[in-house]
Protein backbone atom coordinates (compact mmCIF):
# COMPACT_ATOMS: atom_id res chain seq x y z
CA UNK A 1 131.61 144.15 85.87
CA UNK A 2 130.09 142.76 88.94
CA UNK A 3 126.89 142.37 87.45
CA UNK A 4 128.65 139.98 84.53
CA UNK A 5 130.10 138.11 87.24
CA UNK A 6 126.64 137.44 89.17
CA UNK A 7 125.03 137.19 85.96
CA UNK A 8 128.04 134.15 85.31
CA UNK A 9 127.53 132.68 88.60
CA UNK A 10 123.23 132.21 87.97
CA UNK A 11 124.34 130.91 84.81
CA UNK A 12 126.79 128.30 86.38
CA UNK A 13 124.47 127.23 89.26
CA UNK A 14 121.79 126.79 86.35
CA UNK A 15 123.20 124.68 84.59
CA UNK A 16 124.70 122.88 87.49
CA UNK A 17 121.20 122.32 88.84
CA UNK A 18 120.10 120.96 85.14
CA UNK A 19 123.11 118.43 84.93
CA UNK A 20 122.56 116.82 88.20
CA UNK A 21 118.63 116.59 87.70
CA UNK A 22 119.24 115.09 84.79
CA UNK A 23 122.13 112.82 85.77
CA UNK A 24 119.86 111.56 88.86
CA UNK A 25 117.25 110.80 86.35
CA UNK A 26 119.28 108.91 84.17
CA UNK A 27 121.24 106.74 87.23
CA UNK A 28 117.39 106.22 88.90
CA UNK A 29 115.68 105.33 85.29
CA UNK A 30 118.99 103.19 83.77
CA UNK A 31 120.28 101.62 87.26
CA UNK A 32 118.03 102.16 90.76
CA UNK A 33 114.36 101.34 89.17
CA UNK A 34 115.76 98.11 87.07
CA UNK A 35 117.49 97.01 90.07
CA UNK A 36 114.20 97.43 92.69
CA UNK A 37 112.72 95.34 89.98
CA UNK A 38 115.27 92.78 89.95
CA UNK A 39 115.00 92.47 93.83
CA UNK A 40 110.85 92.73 93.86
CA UNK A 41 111.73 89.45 91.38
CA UNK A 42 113.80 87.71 94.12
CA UNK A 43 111.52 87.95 96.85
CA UNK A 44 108.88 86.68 95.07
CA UNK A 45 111.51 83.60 93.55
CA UNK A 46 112.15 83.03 97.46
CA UNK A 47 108.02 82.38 97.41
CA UNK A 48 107.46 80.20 94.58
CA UNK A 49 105.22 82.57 92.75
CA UNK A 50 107.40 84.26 90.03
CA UNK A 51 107.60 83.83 86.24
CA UNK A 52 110.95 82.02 85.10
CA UNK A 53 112.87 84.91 83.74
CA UNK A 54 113.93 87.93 85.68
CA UNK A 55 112.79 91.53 84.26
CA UNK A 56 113.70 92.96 81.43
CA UNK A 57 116.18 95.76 80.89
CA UNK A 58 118.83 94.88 83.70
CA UNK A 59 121.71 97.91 83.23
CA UNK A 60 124.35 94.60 82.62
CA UNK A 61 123.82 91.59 80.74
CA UNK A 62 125.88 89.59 82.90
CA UNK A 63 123.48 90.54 85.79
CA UNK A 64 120.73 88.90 84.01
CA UNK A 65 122.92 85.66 82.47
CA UNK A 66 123.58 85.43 86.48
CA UNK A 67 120.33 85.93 87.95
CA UNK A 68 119.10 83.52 85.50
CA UNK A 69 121.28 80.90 86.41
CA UNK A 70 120.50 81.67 90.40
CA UNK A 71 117.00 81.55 90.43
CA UNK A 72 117.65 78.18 88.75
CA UNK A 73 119.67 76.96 91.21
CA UNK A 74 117.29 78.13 93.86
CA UNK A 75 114.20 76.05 92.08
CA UNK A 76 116.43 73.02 91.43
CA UNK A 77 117.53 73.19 95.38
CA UNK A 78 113.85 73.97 96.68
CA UNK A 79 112.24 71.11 94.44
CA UNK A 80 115.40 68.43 95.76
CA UNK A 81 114.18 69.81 99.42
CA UNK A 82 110.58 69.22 99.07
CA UNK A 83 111.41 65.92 97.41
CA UNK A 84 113.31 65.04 100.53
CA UNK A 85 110.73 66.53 102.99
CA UNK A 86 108.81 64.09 101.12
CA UNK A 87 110.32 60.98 101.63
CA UNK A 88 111.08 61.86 105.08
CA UNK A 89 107.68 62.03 105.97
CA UNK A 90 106.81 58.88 104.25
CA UNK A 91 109.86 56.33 105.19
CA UNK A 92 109.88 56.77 109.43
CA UNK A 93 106.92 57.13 112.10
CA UNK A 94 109.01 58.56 114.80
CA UNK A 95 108.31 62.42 115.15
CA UNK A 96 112.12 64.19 114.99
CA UNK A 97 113.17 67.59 114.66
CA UNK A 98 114.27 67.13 111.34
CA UNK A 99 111.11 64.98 110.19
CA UNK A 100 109.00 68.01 111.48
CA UNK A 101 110.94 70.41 109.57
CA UNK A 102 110.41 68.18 106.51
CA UNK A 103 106.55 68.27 107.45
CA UNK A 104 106.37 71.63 107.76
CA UNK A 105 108.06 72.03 104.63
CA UNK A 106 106.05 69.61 102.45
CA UNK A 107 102.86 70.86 103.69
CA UNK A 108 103.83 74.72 103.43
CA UNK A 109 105.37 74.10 99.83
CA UNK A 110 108.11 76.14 101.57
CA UNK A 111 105.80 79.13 103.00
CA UNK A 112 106.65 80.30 106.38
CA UNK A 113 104.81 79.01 109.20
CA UNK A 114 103.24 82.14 111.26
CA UNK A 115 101.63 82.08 114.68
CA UNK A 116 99.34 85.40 115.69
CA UNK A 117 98.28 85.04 118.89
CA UNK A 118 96.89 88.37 121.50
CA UNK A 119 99.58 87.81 123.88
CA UNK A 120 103.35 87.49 123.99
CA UNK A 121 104.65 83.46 124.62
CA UNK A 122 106.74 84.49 127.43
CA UNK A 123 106.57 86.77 130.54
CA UNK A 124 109.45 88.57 132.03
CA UNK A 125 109.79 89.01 135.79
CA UNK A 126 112.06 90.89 137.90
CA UNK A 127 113.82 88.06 140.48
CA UNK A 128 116.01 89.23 143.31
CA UNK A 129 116.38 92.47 140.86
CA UNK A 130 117.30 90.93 137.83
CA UNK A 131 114.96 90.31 134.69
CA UNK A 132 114.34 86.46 133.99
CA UNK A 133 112.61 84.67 131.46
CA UNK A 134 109.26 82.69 132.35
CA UNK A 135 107.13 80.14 130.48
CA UNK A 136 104.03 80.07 130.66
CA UNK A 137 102.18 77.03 131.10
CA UNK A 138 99.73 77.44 127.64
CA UNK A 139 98.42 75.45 124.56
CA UNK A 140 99.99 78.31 122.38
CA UNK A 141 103.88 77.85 123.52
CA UNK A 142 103.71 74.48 124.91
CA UNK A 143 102.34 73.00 121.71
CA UNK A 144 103.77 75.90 119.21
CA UNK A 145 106.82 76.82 120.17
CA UNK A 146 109.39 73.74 119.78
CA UNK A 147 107.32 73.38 116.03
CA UNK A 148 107.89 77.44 114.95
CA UNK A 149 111.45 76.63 116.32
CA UNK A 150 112.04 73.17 114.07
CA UNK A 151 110.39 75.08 111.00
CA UNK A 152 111.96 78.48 111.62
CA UNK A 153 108.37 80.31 111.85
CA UNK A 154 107.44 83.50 113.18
């Protein structure tokens, strides 16, 4: 009798093991993997380099009617900003904030503006035992840093 009941249990755990491998497969093939390609779609959208439709095989339709109508959204607005950026830069000579962002912008065709440099733009020091913030007098954050802050760059 005990053996029956051990022989039961292996049987239970068994198949147990089999359903949940093969429900994780499912969820990972019909959900997780359509939906890392969905968002690998997105972040290249946010970059300008990504064909008009989102993948194929999204787990609900309305996710893809949606996404469609996003990423159109997202083109029309970045195309209305770079049209902007451009007439900015065109229509005044005075250097603003806002007229460098528009720059930046124009010339980037919305890229990021990143700054690598071998050193860190500002030192900390220890004054009277408490950490403070210190400029440096350089080309890299006199020059760079009020333009990476206008843009938001890195």
């Amino acid at each position: 009798m005990t053996r029956g009941i051990v022989r039961a249990m292996l049987w239970s755990g068994g198949i147990g093991m089999a359903l949940f491998f093969i429900t994780t497969g499912l969820a990972w093939t019909l959900f997780e993997r359509p939906l890392h390609k969905l968002a690998d779609w997105m972040r290249r959208l946010r970059f300008g380099n990504t064909p008009e439709l989102p993948p194929l095989g999204l787990p609900v339709r309305k996710l893809t009617d949606e996404t469609v109508h996003l990423a159109a959204s997202f083109r029309a607005a970045r195309t209305k900003e770079r049209e902007e950026a451009q007439e900015v830069v065109r229509s005044d000579k005075a250097w603003t904030r806002d007229r460098l962002r528009a720059h930046a912008i124009d010339a980037l065709s919305g890229q990021p503006l990143v700054v690598v440099s071998n050193r860190e733009p500002y030192m900390h020091q220890l004054r009277d035992g408490k950490p403070s913030l210190v400029r440096p007098a350089s080309g890299l954050v006199t020059g760079l840093d009020p333009v990476l802050r206008a843009t938001g760059g890195l």
